[in-house]
PDB file of N, CA and C in Angstrom:
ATOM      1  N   UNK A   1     105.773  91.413 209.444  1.00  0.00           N
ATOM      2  CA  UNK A   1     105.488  92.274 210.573  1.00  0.00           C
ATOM      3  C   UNK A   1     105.248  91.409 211.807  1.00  0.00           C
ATOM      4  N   UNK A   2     106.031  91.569 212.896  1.00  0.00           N
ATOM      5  CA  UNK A   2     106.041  91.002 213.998  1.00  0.00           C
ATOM      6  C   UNK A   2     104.964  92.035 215.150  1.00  0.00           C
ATOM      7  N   UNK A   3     103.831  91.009 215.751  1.00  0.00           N
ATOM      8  CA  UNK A   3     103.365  91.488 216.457  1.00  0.00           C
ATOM      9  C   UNK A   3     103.233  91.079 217.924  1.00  0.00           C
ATOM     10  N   UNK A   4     103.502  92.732 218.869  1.00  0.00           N
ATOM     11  CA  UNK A   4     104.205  92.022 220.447  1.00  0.00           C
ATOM     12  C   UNK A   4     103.052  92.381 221.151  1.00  0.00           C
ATOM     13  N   UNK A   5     102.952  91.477 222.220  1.00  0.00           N
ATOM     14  CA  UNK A   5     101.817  91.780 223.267  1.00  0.00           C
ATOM     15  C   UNK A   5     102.588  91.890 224.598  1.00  0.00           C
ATOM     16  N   UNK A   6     102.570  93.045 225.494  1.00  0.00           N
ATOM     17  CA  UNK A   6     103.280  92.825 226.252  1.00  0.00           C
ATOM     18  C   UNK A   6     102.755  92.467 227.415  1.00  0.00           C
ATOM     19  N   UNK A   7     103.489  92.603 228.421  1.00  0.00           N
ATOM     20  CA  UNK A   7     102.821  92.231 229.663  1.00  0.00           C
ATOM     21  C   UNK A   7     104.227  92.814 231.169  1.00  0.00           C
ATOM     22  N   UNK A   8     103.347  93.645 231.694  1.00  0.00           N
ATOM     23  CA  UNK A   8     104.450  94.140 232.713  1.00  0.00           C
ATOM     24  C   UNK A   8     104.066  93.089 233.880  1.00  0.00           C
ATOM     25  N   UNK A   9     104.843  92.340 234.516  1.00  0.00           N
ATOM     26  CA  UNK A   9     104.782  91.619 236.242  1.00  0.00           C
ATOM     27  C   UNK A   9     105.896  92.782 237.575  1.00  0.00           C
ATOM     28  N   UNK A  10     105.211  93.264 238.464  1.00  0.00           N
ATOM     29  CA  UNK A  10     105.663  93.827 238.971  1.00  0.00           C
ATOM     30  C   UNK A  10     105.606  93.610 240.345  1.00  0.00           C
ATOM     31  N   UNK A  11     106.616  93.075 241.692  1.00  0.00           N
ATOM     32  CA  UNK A  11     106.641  92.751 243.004  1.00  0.00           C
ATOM     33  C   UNK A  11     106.854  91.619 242.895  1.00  0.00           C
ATOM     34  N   UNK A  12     106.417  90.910 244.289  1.00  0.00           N
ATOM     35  CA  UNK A  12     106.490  89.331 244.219  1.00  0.00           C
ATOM     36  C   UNK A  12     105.732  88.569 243.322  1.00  0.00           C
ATOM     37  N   UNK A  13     106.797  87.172 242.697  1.00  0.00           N
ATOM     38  CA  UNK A  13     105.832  86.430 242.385  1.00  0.00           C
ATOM     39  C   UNK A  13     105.877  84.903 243.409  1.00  0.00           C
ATOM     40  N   UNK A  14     104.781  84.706 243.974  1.00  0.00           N
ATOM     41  CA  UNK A  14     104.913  83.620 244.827  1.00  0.00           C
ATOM     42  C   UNK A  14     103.638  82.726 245.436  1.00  0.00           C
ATOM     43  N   UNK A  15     103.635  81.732 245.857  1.00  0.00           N
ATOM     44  CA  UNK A  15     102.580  81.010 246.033  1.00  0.00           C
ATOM     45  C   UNK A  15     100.990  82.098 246.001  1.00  0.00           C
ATOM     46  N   UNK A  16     101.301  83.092 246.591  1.00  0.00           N
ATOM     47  CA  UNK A  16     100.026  83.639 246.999  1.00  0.00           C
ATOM     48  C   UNK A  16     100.043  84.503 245.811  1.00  0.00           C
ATOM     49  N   UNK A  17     100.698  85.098 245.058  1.00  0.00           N
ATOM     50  CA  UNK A  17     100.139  85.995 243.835  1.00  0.00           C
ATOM     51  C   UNK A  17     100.054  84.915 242.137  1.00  0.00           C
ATOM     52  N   UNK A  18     100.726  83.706 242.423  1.00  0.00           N
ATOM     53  CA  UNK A  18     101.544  83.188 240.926  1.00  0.00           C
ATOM     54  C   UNK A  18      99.721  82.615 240.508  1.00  0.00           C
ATOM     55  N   UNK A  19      98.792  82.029 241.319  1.00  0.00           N
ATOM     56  CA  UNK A  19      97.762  81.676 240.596  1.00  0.00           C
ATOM     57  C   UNK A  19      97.438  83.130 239.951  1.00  0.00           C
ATOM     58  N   UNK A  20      97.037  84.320 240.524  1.00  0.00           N
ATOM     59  CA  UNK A  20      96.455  85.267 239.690  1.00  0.00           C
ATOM     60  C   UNK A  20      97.379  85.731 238.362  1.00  0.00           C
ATOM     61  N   UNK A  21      98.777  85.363 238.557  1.00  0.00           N
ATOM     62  CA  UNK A  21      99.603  85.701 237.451  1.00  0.00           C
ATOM     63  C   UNK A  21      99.253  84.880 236.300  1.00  0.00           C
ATOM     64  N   UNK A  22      99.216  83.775 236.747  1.00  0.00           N
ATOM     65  CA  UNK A  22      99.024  82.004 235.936  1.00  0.00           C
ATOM     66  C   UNK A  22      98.037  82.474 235.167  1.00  0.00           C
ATOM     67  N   UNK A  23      97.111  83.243 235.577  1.00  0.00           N
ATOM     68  CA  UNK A  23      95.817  83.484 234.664  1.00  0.00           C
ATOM     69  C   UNK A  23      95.886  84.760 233.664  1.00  0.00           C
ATOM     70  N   UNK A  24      96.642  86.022 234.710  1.00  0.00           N
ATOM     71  CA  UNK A  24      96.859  86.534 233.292  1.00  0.00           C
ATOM     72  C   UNK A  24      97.431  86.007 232.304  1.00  0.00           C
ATOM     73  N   UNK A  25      98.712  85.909 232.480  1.00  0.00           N
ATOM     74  CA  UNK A  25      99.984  85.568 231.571  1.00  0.00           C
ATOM     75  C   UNK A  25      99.529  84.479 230.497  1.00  0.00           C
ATOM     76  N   UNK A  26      98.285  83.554 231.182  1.00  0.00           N
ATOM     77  CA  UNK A  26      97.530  82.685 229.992  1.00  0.00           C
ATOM     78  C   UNK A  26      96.794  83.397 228.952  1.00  0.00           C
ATOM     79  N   UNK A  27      95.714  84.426 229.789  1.00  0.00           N
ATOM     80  CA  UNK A  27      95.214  84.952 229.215  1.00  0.00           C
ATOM     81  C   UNK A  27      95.830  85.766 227.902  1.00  0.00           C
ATOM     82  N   UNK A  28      96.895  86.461 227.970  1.00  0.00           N
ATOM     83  CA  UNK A  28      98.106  87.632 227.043  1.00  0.00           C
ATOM     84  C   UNK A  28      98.103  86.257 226.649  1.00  0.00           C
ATOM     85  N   UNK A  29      98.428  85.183 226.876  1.00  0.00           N
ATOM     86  CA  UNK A  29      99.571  84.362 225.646  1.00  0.00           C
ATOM     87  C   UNK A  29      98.439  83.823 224.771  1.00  0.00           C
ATOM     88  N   UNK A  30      96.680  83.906 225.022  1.00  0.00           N
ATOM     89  CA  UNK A  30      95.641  83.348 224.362  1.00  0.00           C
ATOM     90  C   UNK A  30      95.519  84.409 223.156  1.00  0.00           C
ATOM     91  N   UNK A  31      95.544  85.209 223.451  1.00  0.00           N
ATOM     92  CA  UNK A  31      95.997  86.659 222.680  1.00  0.00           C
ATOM     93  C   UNK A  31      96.866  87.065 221.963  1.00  0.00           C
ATOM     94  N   UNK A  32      98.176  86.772 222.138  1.00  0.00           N
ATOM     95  CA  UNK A  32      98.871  86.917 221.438  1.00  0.00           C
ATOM     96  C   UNK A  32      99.270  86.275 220.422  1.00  0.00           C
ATOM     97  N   UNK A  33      99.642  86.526 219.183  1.00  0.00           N
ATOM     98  CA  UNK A  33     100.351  86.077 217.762  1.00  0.00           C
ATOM     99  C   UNK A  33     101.700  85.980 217.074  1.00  0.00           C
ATOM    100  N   UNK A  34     102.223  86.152 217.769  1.00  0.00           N
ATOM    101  CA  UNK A  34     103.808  86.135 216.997  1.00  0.00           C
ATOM    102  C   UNK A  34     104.637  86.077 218.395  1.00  0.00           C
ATOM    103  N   UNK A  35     104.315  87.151 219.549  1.00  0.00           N
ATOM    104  CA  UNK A  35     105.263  87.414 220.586  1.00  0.00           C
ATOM    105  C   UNK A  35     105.062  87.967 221.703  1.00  0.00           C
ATOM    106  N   UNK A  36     105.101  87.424 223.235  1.00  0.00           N
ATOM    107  CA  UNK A  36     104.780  87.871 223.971  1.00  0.00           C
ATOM    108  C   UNK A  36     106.046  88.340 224.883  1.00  0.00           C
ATOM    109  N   UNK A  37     105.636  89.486 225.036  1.00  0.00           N
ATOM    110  CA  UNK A  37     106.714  90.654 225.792  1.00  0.00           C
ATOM    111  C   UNK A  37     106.918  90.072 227.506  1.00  0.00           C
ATOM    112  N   UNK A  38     108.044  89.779 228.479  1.00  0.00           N
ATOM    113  CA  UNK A  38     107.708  89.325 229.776  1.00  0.00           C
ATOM    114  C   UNK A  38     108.352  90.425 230.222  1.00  0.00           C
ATOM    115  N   UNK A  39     107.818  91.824 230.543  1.00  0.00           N
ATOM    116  CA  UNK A  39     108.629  93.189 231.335  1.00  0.00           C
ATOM    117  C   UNK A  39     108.401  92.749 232.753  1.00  0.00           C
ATOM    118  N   UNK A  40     110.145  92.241 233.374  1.00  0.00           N
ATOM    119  CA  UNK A  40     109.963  91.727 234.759  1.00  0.00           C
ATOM    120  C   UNK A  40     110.882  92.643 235.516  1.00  0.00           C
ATOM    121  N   UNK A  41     111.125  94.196 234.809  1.00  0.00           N
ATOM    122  CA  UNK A  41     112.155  94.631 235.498  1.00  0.00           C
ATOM    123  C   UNK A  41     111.745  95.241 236.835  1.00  0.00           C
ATOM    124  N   UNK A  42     110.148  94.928 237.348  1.00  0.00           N
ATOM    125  CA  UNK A  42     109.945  95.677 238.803  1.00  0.00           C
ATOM    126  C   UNK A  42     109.594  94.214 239.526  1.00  0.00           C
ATOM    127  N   UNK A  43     110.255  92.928 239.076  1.00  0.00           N
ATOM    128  CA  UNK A  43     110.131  91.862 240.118  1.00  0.00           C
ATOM    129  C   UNK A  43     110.821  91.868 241.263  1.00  0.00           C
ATOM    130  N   UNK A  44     110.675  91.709 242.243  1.00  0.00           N
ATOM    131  CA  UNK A  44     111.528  91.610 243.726  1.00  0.00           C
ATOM    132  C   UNK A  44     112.071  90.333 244.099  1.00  0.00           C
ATOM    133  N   UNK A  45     110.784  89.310 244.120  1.00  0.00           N
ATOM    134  CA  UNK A  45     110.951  88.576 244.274  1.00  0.00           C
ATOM    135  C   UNK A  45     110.401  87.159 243.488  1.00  0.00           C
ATOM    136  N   UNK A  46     110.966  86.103 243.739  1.00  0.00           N
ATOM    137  CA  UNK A  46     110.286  85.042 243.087  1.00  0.00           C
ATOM    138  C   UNK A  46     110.693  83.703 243.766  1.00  0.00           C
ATOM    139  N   UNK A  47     109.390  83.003 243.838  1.00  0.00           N
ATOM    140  CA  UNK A  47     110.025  81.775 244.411  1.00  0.00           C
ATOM    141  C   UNK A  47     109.208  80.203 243.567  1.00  0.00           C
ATOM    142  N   UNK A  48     109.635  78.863 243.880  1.00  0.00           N
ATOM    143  CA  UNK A  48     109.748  77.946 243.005  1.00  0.00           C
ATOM    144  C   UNK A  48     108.476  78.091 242.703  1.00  0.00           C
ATOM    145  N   UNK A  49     106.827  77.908 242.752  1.00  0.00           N
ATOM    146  CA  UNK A  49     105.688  78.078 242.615  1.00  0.00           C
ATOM    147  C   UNK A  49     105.840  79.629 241.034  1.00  0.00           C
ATOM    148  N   UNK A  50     106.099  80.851 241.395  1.00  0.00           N
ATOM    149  CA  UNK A  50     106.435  81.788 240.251  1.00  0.00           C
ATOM    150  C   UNK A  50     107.229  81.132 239.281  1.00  0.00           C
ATOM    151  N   UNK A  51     108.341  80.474 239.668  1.00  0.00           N
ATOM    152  CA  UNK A  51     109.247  79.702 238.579  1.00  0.00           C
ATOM    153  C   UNK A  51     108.144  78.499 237.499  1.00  0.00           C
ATOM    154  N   UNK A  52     107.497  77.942 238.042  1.00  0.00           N
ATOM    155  CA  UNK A  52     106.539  76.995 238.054  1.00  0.00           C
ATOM    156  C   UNK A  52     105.440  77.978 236.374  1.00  0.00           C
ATOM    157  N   UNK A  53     105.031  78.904 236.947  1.00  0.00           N
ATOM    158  CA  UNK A  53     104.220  79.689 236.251  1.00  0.00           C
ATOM    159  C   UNK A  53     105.049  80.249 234.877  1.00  0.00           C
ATOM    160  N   UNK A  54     105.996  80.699 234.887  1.00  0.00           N
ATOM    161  CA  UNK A  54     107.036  80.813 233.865  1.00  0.00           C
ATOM    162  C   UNK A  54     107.181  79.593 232.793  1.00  0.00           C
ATOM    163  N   UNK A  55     107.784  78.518 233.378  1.00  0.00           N
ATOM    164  CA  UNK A  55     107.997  77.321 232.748  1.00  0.00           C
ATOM    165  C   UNK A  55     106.706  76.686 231.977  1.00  0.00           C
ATOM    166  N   UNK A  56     105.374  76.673 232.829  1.00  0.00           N
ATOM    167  CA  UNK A  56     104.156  76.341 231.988  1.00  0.00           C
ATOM    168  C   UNK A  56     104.114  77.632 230.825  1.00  0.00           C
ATOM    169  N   UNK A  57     104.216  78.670 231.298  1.00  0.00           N
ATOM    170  CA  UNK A  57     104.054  79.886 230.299  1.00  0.00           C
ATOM    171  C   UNK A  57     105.144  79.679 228.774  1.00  0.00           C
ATOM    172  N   UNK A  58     105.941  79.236 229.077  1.00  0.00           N
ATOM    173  CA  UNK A  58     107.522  78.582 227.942  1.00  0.00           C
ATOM    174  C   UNK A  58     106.655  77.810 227.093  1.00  0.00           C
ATOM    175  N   UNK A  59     106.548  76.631 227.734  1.00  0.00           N
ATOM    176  CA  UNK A  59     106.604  75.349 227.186  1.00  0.00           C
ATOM    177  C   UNK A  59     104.581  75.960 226.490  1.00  0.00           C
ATOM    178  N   UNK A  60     103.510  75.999 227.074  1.00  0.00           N
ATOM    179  CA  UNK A  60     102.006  76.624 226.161  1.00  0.00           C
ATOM    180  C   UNK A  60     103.107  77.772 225.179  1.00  0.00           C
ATOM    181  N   UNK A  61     103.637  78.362 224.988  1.00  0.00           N
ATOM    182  CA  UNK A  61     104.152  79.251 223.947  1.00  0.00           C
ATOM    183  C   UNK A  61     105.005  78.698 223.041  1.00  0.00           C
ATOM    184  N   UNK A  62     105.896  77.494 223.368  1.00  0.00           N
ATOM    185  CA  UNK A  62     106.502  76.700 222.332  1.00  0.00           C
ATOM    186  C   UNK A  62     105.147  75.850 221.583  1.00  0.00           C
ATOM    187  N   UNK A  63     103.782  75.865 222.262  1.00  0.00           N
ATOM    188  CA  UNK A  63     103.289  74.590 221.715  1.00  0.00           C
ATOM    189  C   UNK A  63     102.282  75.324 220.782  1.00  0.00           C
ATOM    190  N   UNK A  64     101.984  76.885 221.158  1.00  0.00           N
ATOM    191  CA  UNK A  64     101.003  77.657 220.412  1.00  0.00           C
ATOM    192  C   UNK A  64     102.276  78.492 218.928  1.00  0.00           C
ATOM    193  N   UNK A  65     103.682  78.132 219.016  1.00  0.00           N
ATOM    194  CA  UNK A  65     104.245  78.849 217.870  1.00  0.00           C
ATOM    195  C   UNK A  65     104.566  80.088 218.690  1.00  0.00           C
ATOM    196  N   UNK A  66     104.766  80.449 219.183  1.00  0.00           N
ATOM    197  CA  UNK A  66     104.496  82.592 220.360  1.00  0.00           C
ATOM    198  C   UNK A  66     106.061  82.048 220.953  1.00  0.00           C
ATOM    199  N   UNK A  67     106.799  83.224 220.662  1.00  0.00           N
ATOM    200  CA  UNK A  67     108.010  83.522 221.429  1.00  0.00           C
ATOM    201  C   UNK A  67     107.905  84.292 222.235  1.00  0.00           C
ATOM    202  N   UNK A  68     108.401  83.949 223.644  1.00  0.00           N
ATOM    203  CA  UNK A  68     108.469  84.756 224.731  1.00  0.00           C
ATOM    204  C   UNK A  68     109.731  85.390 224.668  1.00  0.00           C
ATOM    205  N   UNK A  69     109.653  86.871 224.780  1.00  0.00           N
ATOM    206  CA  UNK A  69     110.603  87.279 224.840  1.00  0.00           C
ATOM    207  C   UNK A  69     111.357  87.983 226.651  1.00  0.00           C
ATOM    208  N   UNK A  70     112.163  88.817 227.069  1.00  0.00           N
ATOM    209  CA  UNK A  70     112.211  89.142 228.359  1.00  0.00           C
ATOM    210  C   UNK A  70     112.241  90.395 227.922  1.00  0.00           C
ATOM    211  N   UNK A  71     111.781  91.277 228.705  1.00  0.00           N
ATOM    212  CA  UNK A  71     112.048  92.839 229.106  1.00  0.00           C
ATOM    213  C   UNK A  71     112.486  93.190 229.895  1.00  0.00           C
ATOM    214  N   UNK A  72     114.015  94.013 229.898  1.00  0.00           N
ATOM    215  CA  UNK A  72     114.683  93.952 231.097  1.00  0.00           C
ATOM    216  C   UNK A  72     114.376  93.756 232.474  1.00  0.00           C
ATOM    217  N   UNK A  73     114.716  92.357 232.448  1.00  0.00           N
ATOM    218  CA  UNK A  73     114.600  91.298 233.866  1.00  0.00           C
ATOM    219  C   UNK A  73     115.222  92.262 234.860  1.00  0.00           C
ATOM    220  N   UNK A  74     114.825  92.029 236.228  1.00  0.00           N
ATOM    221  CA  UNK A  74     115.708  92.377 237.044  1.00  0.00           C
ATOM    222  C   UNK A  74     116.882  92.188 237.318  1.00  0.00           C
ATOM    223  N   UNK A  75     117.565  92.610 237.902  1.00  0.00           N
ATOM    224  CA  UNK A  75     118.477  92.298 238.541  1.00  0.00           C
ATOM    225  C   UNK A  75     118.321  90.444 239.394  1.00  0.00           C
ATOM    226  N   UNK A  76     117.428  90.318 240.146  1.00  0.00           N
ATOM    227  CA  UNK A  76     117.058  89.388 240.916  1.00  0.00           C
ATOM    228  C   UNK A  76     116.605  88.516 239.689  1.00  0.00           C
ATOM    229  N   UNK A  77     115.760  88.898 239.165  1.00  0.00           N
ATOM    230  CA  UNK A  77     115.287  87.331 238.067  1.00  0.00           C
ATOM    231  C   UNK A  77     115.841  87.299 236.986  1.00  0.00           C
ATOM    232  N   UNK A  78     117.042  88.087 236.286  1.00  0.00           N
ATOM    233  CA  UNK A  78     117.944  87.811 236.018  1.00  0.00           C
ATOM    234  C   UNK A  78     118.760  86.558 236.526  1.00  0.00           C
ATOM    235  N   UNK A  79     119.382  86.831 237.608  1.00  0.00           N
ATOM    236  CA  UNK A  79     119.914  86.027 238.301  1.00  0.00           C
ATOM    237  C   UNK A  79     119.343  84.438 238.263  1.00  0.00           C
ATOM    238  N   UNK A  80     118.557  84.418 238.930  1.00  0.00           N
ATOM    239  CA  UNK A  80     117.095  83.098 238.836  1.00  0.00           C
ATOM    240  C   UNK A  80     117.177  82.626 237.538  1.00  0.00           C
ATOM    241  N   UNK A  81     116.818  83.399 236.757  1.00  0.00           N
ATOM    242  CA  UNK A  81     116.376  82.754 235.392  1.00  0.00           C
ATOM    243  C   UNK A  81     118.144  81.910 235.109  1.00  0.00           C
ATOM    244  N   UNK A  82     118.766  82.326 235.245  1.00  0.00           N
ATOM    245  CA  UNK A  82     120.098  81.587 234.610  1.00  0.00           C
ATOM    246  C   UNK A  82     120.685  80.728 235.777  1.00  0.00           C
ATOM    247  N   UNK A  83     120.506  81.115 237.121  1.00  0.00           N
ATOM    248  CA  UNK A  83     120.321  79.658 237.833  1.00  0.00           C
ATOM    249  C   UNK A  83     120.259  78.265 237.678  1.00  0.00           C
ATOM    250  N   UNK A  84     118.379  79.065 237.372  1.00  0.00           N
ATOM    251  CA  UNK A  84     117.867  77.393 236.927  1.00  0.00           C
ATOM    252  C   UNK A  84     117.751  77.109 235.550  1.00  0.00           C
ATOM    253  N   UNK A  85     118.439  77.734 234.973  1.00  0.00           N
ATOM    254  CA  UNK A  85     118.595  77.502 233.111  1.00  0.00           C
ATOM    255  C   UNK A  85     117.143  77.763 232.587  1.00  0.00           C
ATOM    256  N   UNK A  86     116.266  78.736 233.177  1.00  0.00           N
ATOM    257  CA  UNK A  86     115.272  78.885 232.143  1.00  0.00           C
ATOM    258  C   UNK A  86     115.579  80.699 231.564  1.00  0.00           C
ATOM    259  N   UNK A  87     116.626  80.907 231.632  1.00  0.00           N
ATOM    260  CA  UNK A  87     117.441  81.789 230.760  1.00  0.00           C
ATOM    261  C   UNK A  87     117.127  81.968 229.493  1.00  0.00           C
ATOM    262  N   UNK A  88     117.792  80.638 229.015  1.00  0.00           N
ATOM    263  CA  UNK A  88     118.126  80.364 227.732  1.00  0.00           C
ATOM    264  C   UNK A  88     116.527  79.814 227.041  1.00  0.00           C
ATOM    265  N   UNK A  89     115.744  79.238 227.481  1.00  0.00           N
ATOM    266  CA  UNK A  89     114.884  79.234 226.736  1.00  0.00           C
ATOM    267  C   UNK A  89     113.700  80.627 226.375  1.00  0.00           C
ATOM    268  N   UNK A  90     114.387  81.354 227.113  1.00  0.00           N
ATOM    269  CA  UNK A  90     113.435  82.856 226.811  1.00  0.00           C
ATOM    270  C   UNK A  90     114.451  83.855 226.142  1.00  0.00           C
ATOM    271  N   UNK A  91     114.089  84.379 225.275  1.00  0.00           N
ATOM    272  CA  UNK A  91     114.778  85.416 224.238  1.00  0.00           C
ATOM    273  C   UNK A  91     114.593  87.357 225.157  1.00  0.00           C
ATOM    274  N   UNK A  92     116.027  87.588 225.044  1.00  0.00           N
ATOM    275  CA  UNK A  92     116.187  88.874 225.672  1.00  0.00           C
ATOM    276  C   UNK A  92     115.583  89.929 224.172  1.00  0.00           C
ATOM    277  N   UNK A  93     114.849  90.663 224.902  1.00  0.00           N
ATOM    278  CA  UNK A  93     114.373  91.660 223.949  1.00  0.00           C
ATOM    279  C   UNK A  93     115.224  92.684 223.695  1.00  0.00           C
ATOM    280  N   UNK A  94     114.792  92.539 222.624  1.00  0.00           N
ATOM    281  CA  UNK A  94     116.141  94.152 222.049  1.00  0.00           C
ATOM    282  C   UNK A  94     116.100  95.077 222.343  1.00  0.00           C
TER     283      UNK A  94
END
């Protein structure tokens, strides 16, 4: 039995919101056990600082065993995420 914790991010993520994100998204991944849900389909925007918060969020979830999965990404961080190749290290949810 696989268990998911999710987590919705919704608007910008960027210098001025990514610390308060940084802390949830730690917090859900301290919490979670098998899999953490990333529902980014109401993101607008994102810039390198949000990218920043993602990538620490990857790499603490490769090191705690927790697969991040995506929840239909936007359109926009869609895009982003396969840009800068952190695509492929996050699993599209079914």
């Amino acid at each position: 039995m696989t268990i998911r914790t999710t987590v919705q991010v919704s608007g910008e993520i960027d210098l001025h919101t990514g610390v308060k994100l940084r802390r949830q998204l730690l917090n859900a991944l301290c919490h979670a056990t098998d899999t953490l849900v990333l529902d980014l389909s109401r993101v607008t925007f994102c810039d390198a600082s949000g990218l920043s918060v993602l990538v620490e969020l990857r790499n603490r979830a490769r090191a705690k065993g927790v697969t991040i999965q995506l929840a239909g990404p936007s359109p926009f961080m869609s895009r982003l995420l396969r840009i800068t190749g952190l695509y492929g290290g996050l699993v599209e949810a079914a």
